[in-house]
PDB file of N, CA and C in Angstrom:
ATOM      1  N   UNK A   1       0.817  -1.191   0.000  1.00  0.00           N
ATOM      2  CA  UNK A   1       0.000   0.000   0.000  1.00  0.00           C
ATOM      3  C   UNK A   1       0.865   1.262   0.000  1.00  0.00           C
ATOM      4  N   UNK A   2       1.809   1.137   0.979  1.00  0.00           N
ATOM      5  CA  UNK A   2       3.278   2.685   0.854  1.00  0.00           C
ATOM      6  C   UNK A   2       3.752   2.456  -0.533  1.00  0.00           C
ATOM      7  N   UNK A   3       3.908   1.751  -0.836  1.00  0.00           N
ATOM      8  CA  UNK A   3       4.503   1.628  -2.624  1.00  0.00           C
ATOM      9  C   UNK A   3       3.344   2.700  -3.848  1.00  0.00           C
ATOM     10  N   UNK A   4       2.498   2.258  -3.217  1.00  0.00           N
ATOM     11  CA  UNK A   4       1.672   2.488  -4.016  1.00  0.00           C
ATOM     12  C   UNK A   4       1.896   3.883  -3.803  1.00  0.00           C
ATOM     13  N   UNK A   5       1.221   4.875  -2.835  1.00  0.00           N
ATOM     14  CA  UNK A   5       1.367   5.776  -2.398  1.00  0.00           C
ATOM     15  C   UNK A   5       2.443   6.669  -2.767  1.00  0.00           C
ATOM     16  N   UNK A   6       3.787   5.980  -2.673  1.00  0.00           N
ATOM     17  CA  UNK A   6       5.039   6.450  -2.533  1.00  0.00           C
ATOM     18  C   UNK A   6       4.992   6.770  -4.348  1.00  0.00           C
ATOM     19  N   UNK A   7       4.611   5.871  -5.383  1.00  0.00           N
ATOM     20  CA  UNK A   7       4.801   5.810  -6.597  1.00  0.00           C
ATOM     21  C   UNK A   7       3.663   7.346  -7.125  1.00  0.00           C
ATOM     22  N   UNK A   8       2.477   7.419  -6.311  1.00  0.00           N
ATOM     23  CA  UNK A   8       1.671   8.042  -6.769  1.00  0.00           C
ATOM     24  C   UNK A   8       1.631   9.912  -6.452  1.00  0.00           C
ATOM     25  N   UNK A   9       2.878   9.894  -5.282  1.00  0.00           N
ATOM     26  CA  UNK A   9       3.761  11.595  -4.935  1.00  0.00           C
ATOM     27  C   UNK A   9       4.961  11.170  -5.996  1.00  0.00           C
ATOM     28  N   UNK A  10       5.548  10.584  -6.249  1.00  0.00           N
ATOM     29  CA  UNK A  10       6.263  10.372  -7.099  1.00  0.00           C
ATOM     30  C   UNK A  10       6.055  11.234  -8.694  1.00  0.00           C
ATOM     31  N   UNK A  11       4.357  10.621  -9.221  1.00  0.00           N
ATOM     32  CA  UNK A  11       3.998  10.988 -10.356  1.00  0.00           C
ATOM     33  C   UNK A  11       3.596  12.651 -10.262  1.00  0.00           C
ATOM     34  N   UNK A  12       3.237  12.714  -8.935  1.00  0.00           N
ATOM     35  CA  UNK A  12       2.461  14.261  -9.133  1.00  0.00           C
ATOM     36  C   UNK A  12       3.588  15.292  -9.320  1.00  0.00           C
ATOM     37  N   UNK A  13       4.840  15.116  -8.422  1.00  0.00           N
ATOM     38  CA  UNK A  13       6.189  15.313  -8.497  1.00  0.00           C
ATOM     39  C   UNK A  13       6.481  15.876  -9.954  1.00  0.00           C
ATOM     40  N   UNK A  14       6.516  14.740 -10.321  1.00  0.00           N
ATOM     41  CA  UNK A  14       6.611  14.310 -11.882  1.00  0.00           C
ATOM     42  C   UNK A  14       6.030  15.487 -12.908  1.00  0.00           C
ATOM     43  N   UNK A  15       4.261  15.541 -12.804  1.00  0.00           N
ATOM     44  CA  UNK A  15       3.261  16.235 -12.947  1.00  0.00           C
ATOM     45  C   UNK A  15       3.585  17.890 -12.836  1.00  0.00           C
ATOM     46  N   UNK A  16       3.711  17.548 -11.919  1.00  0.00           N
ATOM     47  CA  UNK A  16       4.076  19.523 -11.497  1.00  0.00           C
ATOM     48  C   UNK A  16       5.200  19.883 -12.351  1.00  0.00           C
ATOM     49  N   UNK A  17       6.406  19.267 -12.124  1.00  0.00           N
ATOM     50  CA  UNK A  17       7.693  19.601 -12.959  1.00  0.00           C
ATOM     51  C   UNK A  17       7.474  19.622 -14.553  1.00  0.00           C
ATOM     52  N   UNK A  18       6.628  18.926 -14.815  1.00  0.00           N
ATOM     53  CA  UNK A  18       6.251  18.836 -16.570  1.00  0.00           C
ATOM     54  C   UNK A  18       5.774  20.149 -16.894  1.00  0.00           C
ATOM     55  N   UNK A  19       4.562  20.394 -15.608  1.00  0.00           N
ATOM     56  CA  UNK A  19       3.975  21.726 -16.157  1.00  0.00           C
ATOM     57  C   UNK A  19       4.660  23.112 -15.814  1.00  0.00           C
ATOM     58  N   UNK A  20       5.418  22.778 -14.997  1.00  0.00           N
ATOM     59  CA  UNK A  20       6.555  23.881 -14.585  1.00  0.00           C
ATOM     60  C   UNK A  20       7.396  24.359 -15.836  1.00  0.00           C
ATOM     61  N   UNK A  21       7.829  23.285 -16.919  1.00  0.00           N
ATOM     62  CA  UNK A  21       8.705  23.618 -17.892  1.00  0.00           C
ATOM     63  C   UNK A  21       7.916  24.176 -18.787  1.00  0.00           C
ATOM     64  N   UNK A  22       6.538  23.216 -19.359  1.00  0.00           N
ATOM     65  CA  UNK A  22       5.651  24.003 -20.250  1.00  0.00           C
ATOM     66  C   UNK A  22       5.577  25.287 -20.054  1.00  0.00           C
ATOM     67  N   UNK A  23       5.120  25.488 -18.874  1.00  0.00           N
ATOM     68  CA  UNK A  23       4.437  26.909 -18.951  1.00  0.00           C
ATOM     69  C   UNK A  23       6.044  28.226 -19.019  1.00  0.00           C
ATOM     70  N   UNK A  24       7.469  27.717 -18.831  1.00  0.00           N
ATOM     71  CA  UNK A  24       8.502  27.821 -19.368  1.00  0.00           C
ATOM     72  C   UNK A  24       8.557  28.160 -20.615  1.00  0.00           C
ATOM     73  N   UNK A  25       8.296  27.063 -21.638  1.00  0.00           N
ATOM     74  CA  UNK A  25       8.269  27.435 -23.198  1.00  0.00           C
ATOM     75  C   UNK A  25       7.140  28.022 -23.450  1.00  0.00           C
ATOM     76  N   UNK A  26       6.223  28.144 -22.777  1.00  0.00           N
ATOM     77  CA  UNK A  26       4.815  29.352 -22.901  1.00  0.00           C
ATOM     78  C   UNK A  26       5.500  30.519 -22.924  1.00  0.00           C
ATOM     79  N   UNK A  27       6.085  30.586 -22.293  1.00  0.00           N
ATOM     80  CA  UNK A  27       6.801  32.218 -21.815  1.00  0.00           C
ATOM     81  C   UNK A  27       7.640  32.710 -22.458  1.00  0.00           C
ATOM     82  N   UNK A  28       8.483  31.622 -23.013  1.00  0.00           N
ATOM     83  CA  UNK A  28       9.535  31.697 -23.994  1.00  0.00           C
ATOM     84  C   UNK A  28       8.999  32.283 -25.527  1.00  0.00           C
ATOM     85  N   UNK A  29       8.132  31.253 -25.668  1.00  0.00           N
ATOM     86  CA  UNK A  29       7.450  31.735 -26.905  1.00  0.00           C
ATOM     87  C   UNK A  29       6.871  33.116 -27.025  1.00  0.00           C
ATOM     88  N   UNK A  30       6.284  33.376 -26.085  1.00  0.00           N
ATOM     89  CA  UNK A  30       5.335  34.754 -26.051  1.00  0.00           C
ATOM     90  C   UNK A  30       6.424  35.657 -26.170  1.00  0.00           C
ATOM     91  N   UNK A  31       7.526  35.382 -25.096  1.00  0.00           N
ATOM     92  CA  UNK A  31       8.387  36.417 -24.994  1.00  0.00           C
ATOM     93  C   UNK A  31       9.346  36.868 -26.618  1.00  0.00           C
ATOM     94  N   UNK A  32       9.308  35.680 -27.484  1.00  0.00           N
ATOM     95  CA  UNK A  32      10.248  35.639 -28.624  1.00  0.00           C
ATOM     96  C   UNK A  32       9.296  36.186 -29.570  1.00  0.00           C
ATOM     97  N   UNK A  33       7.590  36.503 -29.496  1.00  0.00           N
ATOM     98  CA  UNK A  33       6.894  36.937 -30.461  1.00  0.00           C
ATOM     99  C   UNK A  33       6.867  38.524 -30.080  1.00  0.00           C
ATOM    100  N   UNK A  34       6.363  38.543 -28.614  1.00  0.00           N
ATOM    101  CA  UNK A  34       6.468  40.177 -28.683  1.00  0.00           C
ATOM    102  C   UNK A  34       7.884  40.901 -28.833  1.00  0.00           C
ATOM    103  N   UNK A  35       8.746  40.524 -28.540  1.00  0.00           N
ATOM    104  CA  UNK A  35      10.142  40.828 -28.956  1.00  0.00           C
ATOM    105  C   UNK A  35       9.979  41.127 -30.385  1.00  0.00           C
ATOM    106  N   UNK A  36      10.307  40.113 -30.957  1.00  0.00           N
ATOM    107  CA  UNK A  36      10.105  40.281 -32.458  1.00  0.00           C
ATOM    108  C   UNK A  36       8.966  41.540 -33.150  1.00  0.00           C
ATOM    109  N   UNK A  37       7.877  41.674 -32.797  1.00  0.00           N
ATOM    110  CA  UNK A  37       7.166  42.616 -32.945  1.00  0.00           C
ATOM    111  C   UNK A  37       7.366  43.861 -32.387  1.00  0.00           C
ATOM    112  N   UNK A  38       7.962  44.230 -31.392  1.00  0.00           N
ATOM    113  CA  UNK A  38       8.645  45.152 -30.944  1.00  0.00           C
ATOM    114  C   UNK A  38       9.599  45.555 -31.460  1.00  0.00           C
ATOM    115  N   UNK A  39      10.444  44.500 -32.228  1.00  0.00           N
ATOM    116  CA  UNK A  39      11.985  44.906 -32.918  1.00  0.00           C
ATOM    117  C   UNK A  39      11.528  45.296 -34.514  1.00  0.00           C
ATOM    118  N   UNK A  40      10.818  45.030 -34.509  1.00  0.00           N
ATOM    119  CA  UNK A  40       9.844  45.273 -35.894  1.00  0.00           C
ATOM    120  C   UNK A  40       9.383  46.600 -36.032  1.00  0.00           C
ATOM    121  N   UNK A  41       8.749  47.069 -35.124  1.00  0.00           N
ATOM    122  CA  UNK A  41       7.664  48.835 -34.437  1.00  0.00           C
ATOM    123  C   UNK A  41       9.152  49.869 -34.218  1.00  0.00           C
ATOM    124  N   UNK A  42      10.026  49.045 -34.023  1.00  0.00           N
ATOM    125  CA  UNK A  42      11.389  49.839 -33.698  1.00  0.00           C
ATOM    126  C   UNK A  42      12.057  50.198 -34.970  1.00  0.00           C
ATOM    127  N   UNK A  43      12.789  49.267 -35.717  1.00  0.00           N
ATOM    128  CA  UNK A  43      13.361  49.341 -37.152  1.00  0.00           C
ATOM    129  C   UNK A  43      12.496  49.735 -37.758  1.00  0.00           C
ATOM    130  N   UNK A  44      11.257  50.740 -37.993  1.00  0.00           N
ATOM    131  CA  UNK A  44      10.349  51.063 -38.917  1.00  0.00           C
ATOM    132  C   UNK A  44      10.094  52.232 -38.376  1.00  0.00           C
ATOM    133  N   UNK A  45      10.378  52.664 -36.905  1.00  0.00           N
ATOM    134  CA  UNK A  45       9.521  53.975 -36.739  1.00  0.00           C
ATOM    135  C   UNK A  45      10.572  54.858 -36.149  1.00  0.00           C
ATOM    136  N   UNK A  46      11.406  54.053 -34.931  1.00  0.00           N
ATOM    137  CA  UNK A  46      12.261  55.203 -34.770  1.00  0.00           C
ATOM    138  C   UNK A  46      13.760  54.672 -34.832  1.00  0.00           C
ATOM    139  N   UNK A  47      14.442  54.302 -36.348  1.00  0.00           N
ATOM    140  CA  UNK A  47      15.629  53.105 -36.345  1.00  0.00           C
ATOM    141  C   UNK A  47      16.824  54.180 -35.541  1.00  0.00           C
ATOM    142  N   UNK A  48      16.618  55.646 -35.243  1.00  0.00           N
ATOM    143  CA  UNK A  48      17.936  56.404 -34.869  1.00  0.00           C
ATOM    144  C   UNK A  48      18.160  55.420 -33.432  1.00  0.00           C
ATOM    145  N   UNK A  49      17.332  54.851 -32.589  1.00  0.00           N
ATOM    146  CA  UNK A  49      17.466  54.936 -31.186  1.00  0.00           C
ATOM    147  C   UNK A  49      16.729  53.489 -30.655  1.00  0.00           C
ATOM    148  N   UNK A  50      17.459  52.765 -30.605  1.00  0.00           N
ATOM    149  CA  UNK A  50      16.800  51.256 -30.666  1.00  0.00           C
ATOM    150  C   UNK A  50      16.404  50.877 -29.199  1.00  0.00           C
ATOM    151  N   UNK A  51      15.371  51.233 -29.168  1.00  0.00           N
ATOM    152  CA  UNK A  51      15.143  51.148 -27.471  1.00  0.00           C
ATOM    153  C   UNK A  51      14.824  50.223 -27.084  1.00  0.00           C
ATOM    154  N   UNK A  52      14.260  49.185 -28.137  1.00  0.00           N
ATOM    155  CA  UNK A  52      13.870  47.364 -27.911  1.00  0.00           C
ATOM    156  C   UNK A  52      14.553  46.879 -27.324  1.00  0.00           C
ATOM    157  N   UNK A  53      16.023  47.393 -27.052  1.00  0.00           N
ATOM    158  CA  UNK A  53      16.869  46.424 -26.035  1.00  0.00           C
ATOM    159  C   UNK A  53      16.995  46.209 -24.640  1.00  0.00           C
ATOM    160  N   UNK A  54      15.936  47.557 -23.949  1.00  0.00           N
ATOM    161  CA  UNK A  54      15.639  47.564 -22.731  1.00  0.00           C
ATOM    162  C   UNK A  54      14.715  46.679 -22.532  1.00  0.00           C
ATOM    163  N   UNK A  55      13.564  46.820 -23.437  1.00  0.00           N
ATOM    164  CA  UNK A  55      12.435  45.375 -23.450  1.00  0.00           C
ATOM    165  C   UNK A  55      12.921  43.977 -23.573  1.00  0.00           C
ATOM    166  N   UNK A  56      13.730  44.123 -24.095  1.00  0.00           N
ATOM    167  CA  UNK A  56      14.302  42.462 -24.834  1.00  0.00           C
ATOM    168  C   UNK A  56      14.893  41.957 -23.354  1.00  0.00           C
ATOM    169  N   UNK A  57      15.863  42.990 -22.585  1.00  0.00           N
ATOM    170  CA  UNK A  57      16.550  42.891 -21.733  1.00  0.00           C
ATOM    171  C   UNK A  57      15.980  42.803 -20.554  1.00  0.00           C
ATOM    172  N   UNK A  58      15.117  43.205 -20.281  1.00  0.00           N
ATOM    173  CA  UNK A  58      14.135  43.475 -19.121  1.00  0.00           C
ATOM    174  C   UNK A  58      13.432  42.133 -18.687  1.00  0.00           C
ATOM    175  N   UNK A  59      12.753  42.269 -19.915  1.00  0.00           N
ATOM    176  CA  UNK A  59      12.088  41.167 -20.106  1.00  0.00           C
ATOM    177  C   UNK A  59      12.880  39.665 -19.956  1.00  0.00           C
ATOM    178  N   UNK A  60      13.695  39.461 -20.270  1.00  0.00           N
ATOM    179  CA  UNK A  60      14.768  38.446 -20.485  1.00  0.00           C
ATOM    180  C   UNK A  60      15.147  38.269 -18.989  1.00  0.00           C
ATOM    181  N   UNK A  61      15.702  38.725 -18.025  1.00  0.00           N
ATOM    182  CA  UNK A  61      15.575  38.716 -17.099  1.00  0.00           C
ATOM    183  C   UNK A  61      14.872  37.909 -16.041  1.00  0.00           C
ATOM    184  N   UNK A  62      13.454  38.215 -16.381  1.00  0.00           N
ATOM    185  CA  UNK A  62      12.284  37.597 -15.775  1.00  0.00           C
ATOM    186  C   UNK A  62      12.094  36.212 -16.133  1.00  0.00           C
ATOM    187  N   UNK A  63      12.791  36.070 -17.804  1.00  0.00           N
ATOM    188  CA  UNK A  63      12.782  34.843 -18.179  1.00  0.00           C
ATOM    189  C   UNK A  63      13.590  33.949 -17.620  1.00  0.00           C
ATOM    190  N   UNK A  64      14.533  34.553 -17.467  1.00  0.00           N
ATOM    191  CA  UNK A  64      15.978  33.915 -17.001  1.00  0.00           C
ATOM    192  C   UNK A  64      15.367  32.966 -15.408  1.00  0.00           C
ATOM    193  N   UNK A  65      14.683  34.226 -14.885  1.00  0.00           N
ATOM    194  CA  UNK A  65      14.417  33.827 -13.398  1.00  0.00           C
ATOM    195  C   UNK A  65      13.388  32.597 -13.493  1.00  0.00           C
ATOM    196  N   UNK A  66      12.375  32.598 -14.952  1.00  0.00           N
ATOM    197  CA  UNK A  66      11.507  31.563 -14.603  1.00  0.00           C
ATOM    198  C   UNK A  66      12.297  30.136 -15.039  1.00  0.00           C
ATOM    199  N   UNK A  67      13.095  30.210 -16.113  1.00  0.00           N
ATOM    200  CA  UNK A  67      13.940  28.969 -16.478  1.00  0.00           C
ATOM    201  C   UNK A  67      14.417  28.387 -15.556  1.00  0.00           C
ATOM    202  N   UNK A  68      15.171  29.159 -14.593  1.00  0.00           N
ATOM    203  CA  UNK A  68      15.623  28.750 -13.187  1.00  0.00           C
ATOM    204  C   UNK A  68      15.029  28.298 -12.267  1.00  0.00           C
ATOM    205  N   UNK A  69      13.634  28.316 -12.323  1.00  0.00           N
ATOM    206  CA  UNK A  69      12.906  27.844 -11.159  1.00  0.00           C
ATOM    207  C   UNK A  69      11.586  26.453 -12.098  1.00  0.00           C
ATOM    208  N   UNK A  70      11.998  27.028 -13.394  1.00  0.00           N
ATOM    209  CA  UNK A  70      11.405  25.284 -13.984  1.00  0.00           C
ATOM    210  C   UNK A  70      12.941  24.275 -14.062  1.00  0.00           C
ATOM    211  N   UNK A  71      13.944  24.853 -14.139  1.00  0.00           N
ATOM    212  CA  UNK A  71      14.958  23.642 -14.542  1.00  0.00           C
ATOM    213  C   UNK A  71      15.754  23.606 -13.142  1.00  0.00           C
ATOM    214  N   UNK A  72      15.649  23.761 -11.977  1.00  0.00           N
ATOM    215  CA  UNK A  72      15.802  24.107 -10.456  1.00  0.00           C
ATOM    216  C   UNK A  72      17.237  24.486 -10.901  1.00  0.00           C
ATOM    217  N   UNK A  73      17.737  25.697 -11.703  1.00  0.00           N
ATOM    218  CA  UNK A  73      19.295  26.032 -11.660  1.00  0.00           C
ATOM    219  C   UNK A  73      19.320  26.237 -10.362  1.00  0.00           C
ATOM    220  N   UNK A  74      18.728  27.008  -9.777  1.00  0.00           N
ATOM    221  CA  UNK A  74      19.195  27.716  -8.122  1.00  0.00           C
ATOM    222  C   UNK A  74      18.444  26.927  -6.969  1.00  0.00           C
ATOM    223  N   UNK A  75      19.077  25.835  -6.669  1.00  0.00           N
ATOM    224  CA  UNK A  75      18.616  24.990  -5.721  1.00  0.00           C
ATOM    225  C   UNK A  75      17.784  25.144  -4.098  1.00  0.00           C
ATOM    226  N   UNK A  76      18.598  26.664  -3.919  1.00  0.00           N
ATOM    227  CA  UNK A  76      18.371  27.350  -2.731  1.00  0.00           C
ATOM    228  C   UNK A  76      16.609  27.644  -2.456  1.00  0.00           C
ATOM    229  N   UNK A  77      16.549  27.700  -1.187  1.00  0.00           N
ATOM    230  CA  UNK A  77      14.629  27.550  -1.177  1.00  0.00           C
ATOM    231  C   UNK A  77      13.861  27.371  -1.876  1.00  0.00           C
ATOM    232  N   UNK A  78      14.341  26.124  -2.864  1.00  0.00           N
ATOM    233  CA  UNK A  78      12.870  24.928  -3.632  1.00  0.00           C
ATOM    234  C   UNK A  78      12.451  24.672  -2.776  1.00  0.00           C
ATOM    235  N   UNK A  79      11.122  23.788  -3.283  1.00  0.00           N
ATOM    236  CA  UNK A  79      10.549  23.004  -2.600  1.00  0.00           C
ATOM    237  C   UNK A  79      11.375  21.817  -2.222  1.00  0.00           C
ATOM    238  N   UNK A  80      12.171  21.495  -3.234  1.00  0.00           N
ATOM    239  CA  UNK A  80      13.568  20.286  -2.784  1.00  0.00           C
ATOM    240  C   UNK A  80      14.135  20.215  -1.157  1.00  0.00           C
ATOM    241  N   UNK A  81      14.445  21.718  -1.477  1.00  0.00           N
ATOM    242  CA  UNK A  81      15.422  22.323  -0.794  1.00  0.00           C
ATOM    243  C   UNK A  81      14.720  22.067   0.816  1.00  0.00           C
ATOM    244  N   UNK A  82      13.322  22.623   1.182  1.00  0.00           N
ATOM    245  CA  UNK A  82      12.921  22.880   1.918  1.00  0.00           C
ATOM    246  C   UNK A  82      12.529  21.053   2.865  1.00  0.00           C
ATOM    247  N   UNK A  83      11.818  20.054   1.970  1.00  0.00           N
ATOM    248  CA  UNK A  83      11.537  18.881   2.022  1.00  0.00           C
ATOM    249  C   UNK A  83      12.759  18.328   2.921  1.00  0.00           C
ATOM    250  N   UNK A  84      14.356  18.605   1.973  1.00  0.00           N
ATOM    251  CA  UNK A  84      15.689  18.145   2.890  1.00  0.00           C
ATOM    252  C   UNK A  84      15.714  18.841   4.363  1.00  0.00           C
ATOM    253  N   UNK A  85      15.551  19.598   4.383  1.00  0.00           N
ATOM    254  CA  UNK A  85      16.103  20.385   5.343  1.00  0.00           C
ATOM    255  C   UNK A  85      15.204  19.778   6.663  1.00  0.00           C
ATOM    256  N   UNK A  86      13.733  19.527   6.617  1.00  0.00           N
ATOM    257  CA  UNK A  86      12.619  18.968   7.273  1.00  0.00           C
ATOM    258  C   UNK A  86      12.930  17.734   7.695  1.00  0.00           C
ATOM    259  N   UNK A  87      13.443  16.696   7.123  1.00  0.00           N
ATOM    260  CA  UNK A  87      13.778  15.515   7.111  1.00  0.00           C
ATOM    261  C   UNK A  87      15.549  16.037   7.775  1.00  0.00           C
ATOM    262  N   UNK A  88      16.279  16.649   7.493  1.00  0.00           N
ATOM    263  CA  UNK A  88      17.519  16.544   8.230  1.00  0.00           C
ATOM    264  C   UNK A  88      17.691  16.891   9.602  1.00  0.00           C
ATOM    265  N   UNK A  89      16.772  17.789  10.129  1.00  0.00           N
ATOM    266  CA  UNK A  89      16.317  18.032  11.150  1.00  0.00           C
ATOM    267  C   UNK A  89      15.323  17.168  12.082  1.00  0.00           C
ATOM    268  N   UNK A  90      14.015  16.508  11.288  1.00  0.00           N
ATOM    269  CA  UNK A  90      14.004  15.642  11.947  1.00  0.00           C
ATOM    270  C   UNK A  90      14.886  14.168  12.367  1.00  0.00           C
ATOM    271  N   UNK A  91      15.714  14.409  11.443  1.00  0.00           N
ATOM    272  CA  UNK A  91      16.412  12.832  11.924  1.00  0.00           C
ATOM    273  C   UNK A  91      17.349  13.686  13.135  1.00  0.00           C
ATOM    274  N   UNK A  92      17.833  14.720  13.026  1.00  0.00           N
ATOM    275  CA  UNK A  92      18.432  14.976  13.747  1.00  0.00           C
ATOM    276  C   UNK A  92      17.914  15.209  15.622  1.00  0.00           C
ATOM    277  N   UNK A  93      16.652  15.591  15.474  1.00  0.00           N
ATOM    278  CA  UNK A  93      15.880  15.118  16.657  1.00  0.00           C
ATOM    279  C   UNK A  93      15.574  13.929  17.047  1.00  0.00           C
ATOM    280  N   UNK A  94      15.617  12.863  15.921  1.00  0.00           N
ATOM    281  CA  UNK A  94      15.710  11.604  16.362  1.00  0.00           C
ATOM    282  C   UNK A  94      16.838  11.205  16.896  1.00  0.00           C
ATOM    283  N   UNK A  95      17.758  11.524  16.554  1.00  0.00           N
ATOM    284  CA  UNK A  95      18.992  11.241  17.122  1.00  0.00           C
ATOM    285  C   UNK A  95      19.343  11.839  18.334  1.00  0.00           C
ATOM    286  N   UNK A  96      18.710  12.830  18.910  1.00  0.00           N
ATOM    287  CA  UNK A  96      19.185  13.374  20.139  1.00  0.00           C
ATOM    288  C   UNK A  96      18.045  12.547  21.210  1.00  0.00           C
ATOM    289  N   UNK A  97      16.826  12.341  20.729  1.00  0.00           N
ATOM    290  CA  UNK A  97      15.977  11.606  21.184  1.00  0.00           C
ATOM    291  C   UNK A  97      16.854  10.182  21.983  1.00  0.00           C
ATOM    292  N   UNK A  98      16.777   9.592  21.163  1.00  0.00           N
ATOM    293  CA  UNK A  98      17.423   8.537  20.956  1.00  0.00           C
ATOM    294  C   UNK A  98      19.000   8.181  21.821  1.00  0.00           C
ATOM    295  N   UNK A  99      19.674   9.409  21.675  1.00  0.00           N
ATOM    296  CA  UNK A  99      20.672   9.430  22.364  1.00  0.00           C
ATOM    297  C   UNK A  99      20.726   9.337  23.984  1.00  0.00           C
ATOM    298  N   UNK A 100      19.486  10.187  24.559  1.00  0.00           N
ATOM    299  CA  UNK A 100      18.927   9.969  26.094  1.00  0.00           C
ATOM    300  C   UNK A 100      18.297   9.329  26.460  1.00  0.00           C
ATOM    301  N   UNK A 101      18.222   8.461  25.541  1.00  0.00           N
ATOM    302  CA  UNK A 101      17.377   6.642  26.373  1.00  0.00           C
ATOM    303  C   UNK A 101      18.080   5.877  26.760  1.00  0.00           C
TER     304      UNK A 101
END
């Protein structure tokens, strides 16, 4: 029955992280169309002063930050992160437990 269980946080795990990346290349995409249309409104109306690169850049940014938190670059306060820390602490109360019996 824990197998079962254990297999079925496993999948949702699984589940979440799938849609974590999608909605990643959602963002990606959107972000590479309005870019493009922006770099477009730019080279046509005002080419002296290319200001699309604050948007491109700005924007990019935010992207950067969501890639990082669908592909866990920055490990620091995930949900990973947080799960270990719960479990290292409790064993570590087990062990002091344990130690005064």
């Amino acid at each position: 029955m824990e197998t079962t269980n254990q297999e079925y946080e496993r999948y949702q795990k699984a589940s979440k992280k799938v849609k974590e990346i999608k909605g990643f290349y959602s963002h990606l995409t959107v972000y590479f169309l309005v870019i493009s249309v922006l770099t477009f409104i730019n080279l046509k109306y005002t080419p002296e002063y290319i200001w699309v690169i604050w948007s491109a850049a700005g924007w990019g940014i935010g992207l950067l930050g969501h890639a990082s938190k669908a592909y866990d670059w920055v490990p620091f306060f995930g949900k990973d992160w947080e799960e270990k820390q719960i479990k290292k602490f409790m064993e570590e109360e087990n062990q002091q437990k344990n130690k005064f019996q």
